[in-house]
Protein backbone atom coordinates (compact mmCIF):
# COMPACT_ATOMS: atom_id res chain seq x y z
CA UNK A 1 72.59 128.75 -89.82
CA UNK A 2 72.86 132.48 -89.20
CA UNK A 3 76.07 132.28 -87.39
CA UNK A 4 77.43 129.60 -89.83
CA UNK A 5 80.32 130.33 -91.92
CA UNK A 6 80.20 128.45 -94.99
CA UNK A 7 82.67 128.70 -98.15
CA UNK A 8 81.27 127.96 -101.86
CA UNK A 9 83.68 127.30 -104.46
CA UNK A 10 81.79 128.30 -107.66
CA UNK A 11 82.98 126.85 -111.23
CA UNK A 12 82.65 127.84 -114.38
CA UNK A 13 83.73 124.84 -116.91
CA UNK A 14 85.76 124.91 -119.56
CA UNK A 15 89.04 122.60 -121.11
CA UNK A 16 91.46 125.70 -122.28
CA UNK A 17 89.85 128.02 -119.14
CA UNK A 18 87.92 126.53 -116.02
CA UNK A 19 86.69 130.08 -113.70
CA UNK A 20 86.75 129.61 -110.42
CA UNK A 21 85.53 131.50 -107.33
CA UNK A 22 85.74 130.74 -103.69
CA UNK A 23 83.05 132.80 -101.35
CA UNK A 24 82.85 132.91 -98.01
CA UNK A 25 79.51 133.24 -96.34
CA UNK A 26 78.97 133.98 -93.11
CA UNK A 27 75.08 135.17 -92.27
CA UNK A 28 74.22 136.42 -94.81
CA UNK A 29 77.42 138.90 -95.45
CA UNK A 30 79.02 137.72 -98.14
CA UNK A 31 82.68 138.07 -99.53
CA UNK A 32 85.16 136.70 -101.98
CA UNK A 33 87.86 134.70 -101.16
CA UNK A 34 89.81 133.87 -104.47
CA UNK A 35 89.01 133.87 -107.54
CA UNK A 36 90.61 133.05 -111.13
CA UNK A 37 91.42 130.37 -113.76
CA UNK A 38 93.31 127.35 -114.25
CA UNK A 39 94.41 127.39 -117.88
CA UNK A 40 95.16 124.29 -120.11
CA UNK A 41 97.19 124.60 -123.49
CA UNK A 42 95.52 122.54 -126.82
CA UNK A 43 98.72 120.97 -126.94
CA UNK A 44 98.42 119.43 -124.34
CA UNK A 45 96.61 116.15 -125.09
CA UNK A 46 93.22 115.83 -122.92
CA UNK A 47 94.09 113.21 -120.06
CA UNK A 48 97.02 115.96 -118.82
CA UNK A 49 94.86 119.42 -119.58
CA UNK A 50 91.88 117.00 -117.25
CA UNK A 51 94.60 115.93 -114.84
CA UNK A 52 95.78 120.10 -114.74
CA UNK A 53 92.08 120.67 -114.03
CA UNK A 54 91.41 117.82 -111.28
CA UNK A 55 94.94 118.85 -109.20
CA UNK A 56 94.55 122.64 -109.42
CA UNK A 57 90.24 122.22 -108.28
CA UNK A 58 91.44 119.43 -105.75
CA UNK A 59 94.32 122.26 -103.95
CA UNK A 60 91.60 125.08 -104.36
CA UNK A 61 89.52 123.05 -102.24
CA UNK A 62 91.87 121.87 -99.88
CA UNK A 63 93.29 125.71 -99.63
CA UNK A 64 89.81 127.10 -98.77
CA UNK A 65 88.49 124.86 -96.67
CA UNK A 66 85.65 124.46 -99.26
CA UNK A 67 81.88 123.40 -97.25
CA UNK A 68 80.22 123.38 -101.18
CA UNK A 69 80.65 123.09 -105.00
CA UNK A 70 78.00 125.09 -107.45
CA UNK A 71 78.60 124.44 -111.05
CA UNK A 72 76.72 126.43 -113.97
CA UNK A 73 74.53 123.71 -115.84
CA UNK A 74 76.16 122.63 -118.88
CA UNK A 75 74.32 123.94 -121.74
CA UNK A 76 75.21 123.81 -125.94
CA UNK A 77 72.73 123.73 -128.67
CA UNK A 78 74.84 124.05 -131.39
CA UNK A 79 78.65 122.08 -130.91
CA UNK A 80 78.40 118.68 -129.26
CA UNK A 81 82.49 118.10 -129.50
CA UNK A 82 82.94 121.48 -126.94
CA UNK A 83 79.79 119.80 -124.80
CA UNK A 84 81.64 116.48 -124.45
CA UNK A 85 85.47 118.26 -124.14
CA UNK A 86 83.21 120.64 -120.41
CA UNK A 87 81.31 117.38 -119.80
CA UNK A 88 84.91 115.89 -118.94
CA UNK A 89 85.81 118.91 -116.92
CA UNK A 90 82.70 119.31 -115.54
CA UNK A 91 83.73 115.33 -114.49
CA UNK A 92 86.96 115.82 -112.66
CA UNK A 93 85.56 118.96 -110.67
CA UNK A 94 83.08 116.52 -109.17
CA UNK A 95 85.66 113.47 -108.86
CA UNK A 96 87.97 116.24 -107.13
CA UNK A 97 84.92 117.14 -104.80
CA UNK A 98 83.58 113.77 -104.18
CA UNK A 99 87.17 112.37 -102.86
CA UNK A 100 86.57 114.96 -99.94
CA UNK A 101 83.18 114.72 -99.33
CA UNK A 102 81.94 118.02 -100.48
CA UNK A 103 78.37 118.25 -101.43
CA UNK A 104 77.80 119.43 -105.44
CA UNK A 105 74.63 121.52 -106.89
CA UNK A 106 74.29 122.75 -110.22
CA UNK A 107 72.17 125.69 -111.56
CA UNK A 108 70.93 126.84 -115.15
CA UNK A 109 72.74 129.88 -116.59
CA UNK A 110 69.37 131.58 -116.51
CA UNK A 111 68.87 130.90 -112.35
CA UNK A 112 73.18 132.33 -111.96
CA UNK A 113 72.15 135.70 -113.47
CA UNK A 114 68.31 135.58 -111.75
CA UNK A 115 69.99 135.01 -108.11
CA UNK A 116 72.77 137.41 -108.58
CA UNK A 117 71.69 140.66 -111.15
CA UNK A 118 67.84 139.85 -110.85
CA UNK A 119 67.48 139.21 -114.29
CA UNK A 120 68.36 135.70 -115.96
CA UNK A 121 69.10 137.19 -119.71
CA UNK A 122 71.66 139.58 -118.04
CA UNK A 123 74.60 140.09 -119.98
CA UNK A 124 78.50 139.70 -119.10
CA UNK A 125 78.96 143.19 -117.97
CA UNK A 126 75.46 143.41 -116.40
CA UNK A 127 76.59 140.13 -114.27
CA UNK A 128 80.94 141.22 -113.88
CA UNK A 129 79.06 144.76 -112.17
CA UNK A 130 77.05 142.88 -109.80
CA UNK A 131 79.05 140.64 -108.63
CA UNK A 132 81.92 143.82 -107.87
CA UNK A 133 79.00 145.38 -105.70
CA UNK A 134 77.69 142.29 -104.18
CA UNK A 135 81.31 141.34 -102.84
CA UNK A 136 82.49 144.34 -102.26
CA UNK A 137 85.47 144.37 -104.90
CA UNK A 138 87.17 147.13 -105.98
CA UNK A 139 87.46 146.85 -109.51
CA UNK A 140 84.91 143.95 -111.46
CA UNK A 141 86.58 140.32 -111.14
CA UNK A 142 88.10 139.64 -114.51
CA UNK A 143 88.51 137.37 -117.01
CA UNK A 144 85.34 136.70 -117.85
CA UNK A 145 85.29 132.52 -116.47
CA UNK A 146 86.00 133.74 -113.20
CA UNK A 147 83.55 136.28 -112.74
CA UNK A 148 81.33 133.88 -113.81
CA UNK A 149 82.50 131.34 -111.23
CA UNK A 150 81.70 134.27 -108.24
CA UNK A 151 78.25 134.19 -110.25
CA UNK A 152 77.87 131.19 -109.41
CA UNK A 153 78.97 130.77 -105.92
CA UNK A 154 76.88 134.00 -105.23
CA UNK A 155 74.13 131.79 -106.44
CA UNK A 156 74.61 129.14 -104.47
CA UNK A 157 74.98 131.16 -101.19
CA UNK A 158 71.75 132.91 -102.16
CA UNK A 159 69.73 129.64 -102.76
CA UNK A 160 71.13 128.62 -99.46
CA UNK A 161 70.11 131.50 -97.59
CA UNK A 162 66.40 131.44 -99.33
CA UNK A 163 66.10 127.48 -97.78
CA UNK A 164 66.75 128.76 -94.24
């Protein structure tokens, strides 16, 4: 696999903001692609804001060529209505990914910041830093959701290299 080139769209779920980050890896060099959000308004009732979601992950990977999805493990102790509203995202990223094929894995918040700052109770910053260094960015990807997406296609990549 060390002459492989392999791109990882990494996701980071959410109904009003869903981060995404597309990383190329090839070796183990690794770089970023794109990165961002795909936004959804609360007026918008939920089968258009999921339809927004499912066309704008569905071009992303059709764009990039995308080998891989990574998700971050959906995770709420405390508001059930905002698990359900991610669950659905969380749903059409893998609809989007399954119509083409591409393979899906999904890692605790705790393993995105263990893989990529070396310590899972990391903090935003701590993680936003890392990822600038570890992809070679000039400036720390921003907003938050999509630096979080990187985080998780960093993840992914490194998990990947560490079954090789």
């Amino acid at each position: 696999m060390s002459g492989e080139v392999i791109r990882i769209l990494g996701i980071d779920p959410g109904t009003a903001t869903t981060g995404y980050g597309v990383v190329r890896k090839a070796g183990s060099a690794l770089s970023a692609v794109a990165f961002g959000v795909v936004r959804t308004s609360p007026r918008e009732a939920a089968p258009e804001r999921l339809a927004r979601i499912y066309d704008s992950i569905g071009a992303l990977l059709d764009e990039h060529a995308v080998d891989a999805l990574a998700t971050e493990r959906l995770f709420f102790s405390h508001n059930e209505t905002t698990a359900f509203s991610v669950g659905r995202t969380i749903g059409v990223v893998l609809l989007a990914a399954a119509r083409r094929g591409i393979p899906w894995t999904e890692y605790s918040p705790v393993a995105v910041k263990q893989a990529v700052v070396g310590y899972g109770g990391a903090d935003k910053r701590q993680v936003q830093f890392m990822i600038q260094r570890i992809l070679g960015l000039e400036a720390a990807p921003a907003p938050d959701d999509a630096a979080d997406a990187l985080a998780v296609a960093v993840c992914h990549a490194h998990m990947m290299r560490s079954e090789t």
